[in-house]
N, C-alpha and C. Protein backbone atom coordinates (compact mmCIF):
# COMPACT_ATOMS: atom_id res chain seq x y z
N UNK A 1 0.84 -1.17 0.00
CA UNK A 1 0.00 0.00 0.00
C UNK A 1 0.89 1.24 0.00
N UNK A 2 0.58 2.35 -0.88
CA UNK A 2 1.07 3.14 -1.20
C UNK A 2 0.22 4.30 -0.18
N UNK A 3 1.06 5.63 1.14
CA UNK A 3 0.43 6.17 1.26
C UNK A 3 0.77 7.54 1.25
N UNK A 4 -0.07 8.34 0.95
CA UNK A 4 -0.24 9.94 -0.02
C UNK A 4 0.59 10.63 1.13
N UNK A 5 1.83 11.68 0.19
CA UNK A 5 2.49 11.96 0.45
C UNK A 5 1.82 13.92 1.39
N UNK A 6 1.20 13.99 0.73
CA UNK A 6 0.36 15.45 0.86
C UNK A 6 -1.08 15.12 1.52
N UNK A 7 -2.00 15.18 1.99
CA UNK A 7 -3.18 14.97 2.59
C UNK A 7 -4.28 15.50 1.47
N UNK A 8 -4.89 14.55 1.21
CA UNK A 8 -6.35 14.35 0.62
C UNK A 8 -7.08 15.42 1.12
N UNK A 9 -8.47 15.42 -0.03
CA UNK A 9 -9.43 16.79 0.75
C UNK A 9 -10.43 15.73 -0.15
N UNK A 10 -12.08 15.78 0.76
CA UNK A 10 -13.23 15.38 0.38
C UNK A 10 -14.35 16.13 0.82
N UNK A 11 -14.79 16.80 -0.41
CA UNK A 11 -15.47 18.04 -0.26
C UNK A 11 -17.08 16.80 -0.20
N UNK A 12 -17.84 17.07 0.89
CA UNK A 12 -19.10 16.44 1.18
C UNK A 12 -20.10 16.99 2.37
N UNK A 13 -21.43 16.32 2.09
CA UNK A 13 -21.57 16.97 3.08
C UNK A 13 -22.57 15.57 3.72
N UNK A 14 -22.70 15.73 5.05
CA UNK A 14 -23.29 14.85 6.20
C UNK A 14 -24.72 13.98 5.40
N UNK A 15 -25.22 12.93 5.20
CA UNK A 15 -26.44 12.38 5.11
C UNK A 15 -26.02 11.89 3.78
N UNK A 16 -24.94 12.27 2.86
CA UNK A 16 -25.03 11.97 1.46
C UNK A 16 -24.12 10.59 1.36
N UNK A 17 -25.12 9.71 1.42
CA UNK A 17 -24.72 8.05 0.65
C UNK A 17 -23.54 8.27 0.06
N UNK A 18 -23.30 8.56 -1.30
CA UNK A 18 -21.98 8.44 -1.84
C UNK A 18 -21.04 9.27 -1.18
N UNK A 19 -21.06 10.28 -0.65
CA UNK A 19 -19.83 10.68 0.52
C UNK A 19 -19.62 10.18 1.11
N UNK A 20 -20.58 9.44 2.48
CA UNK A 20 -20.29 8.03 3.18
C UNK A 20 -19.15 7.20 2.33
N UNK A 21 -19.93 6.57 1.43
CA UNK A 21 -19.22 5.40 0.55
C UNK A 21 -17.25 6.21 0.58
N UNK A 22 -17.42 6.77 -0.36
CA UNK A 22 -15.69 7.81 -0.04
C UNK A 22 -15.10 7.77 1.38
N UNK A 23 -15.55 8.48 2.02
CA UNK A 23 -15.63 8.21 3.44
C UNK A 23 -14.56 7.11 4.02
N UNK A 24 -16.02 6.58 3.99
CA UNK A 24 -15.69 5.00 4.36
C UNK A 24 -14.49 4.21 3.94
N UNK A 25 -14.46 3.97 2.36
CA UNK A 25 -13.23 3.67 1.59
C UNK A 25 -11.40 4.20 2.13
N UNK A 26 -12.04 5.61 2.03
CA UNK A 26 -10.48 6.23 2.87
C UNK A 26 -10.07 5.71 4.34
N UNK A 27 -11.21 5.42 5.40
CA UNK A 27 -10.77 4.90 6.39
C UNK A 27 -10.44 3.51 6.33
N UNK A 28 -11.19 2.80 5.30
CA UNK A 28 -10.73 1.37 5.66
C UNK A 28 -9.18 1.38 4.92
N UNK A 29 -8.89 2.33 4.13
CA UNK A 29 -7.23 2.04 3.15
C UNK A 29 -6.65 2.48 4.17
N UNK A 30 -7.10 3.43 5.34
CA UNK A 30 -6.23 4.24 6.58
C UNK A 30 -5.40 5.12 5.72
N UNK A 31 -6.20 6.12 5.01
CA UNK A 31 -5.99 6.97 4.49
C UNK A 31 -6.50 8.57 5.56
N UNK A 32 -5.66 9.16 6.10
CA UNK A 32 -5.90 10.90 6.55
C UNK A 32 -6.38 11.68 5.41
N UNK A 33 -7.48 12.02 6.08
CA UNK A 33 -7.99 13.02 5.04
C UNK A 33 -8.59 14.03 5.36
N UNK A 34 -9.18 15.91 5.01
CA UNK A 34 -9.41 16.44 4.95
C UNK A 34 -10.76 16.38 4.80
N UNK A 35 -11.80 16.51 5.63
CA UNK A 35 -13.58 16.77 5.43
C UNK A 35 -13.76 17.49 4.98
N UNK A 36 -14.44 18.47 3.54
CA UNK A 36 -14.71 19.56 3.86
C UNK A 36 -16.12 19.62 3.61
N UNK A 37 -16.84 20.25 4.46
CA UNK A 37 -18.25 20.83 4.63
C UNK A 37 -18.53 21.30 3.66
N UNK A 38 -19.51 20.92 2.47
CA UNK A 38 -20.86 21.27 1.78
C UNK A 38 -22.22 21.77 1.94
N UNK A 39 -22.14 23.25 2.12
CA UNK A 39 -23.74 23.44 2.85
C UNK A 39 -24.62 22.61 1.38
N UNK A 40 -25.79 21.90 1.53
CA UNK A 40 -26.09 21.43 0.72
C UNK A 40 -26.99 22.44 -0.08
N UNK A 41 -27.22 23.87 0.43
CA UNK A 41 -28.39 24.86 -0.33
C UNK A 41 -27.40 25.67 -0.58
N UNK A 42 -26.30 25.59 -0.99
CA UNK A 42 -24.74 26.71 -1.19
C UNK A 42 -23.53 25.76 -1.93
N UNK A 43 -23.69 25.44 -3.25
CA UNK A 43 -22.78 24.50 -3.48
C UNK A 43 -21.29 25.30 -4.43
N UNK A 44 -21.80 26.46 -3.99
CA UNK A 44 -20.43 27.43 -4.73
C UNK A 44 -19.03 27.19 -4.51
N UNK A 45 -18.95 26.89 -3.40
CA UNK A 45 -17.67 26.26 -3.01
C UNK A 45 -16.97 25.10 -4.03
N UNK A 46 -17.97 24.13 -3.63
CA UNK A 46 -17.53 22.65 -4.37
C UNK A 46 -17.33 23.21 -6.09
N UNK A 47 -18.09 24.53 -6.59
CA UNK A 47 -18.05 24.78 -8.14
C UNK A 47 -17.00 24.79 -8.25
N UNK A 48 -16.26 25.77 -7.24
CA UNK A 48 -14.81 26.58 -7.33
C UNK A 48 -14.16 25.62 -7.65
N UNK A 49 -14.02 24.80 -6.93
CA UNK A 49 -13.10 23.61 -6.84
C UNK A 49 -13.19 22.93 -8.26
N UNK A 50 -14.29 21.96 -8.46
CA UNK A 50 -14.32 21.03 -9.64
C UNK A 50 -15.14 21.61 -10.66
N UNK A 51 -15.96 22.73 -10.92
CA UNK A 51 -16.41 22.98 -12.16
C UNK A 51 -17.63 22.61 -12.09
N UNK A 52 -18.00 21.78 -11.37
CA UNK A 52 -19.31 21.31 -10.83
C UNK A 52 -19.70 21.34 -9.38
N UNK A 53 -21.47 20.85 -9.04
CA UNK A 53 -22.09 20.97 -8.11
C UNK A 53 -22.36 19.62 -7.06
N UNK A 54 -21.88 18.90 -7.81
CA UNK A 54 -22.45 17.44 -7.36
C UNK A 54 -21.12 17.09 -5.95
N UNK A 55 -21.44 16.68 -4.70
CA UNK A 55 -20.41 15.97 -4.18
C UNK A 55 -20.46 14.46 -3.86
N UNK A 56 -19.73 13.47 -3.88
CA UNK A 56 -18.31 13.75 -3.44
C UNK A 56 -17.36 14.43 -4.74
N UNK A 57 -16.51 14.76 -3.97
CA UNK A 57 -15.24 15.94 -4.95
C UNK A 57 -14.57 15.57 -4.44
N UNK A 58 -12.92 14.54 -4.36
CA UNK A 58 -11.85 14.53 -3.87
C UNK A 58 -10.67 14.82 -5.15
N UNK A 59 -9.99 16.03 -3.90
CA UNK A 59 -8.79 16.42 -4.10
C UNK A 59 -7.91 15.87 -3.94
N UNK A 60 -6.76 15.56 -4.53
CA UNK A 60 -5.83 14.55 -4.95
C UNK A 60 -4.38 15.58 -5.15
N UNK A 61 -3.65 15.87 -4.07
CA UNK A 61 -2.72 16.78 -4.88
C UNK A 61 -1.38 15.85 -5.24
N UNK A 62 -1.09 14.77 -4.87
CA UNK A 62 -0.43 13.64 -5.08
C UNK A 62 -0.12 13.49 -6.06
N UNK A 63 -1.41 13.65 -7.19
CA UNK A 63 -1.91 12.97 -8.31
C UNK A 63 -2.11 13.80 -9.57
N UNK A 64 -2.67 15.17 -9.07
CA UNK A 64 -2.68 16.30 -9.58
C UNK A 64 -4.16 15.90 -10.27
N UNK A 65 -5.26 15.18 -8.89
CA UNK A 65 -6.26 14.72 -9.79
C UNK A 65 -7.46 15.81 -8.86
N UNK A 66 -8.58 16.08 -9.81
CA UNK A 66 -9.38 16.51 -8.83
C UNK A 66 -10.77 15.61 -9.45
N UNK A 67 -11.48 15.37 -8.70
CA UNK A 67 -13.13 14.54 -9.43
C UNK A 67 -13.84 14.22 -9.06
N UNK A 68 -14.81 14.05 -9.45
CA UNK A 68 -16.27 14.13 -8.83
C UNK A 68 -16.66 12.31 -9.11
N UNK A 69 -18.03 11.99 -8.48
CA UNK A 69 -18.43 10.55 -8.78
C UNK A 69 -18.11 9.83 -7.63
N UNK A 70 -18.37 9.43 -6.73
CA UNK A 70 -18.21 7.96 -5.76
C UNK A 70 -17.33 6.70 -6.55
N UNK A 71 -18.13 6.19 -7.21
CA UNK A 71 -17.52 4.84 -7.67
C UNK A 71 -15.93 5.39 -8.48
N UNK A 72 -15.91 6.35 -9.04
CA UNK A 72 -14.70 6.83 -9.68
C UNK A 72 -13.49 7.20 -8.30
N UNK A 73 -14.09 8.21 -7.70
CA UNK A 73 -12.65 8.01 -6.73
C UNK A 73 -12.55 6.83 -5.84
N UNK A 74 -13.01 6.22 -5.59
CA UNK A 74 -13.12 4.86 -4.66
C UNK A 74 -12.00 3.81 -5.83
N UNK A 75 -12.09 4.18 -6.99
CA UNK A 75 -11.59 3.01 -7.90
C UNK A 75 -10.10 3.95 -8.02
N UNK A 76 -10.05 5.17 -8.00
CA UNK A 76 -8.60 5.98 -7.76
C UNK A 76 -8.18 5.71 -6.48
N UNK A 77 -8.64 5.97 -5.81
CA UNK A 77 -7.75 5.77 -4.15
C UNK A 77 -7.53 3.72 -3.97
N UNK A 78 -8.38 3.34 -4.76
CA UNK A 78 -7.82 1.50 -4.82
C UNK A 78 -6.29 1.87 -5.77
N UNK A 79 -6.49 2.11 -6.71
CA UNK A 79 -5.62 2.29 -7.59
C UNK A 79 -4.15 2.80 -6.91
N UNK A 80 -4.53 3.86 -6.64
CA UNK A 80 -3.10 4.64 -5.91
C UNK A 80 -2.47 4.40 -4.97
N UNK A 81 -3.72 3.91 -3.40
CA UNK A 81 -3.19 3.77 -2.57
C UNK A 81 -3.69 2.48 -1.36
N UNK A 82 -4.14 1.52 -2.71
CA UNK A 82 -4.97 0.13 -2.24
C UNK A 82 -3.71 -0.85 -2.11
């Protein structure tokens, strides 16, 4: 297991299933990571970041990756640091 040299960021917010899922994934690889809060009626933040509204959003500076989707970063953080 490969582990990230810079600290992760997972832009989400509380109640959302596929943030869980991310979540979850990073603790079971025992991956440190960065929460960051999504008001869910204010998603300007998360725009800034990825161009879009949807979360999960993990930041990857490791990787120089940023992206949106559950099943997609779950299959990057296996990839990188599974």
């Amino acid at each position: 297991m490969s582990e990230p040299d810079e600290m992760l960021e997972v832009y989400q917010f509380e109640g959302c299933p596929y943030c869980s899922k991310v979540r979850q994934k990073m603790t079971d690889l025992g991956i440190d990571f960065i929460a960051r809060a999504v008001d869910p009626d204010d998603r300007s933040r998360v725009e800034e970041v990825s161009g879009q509204t949807n979360v999960p959003v993990l930041v990857d500076p490791n990787t120089d990756t940023t992206m949106p989707e559950s099943d997609d970063i779950v299959e990057h953080l296996e990839q990188h640091y599974g």
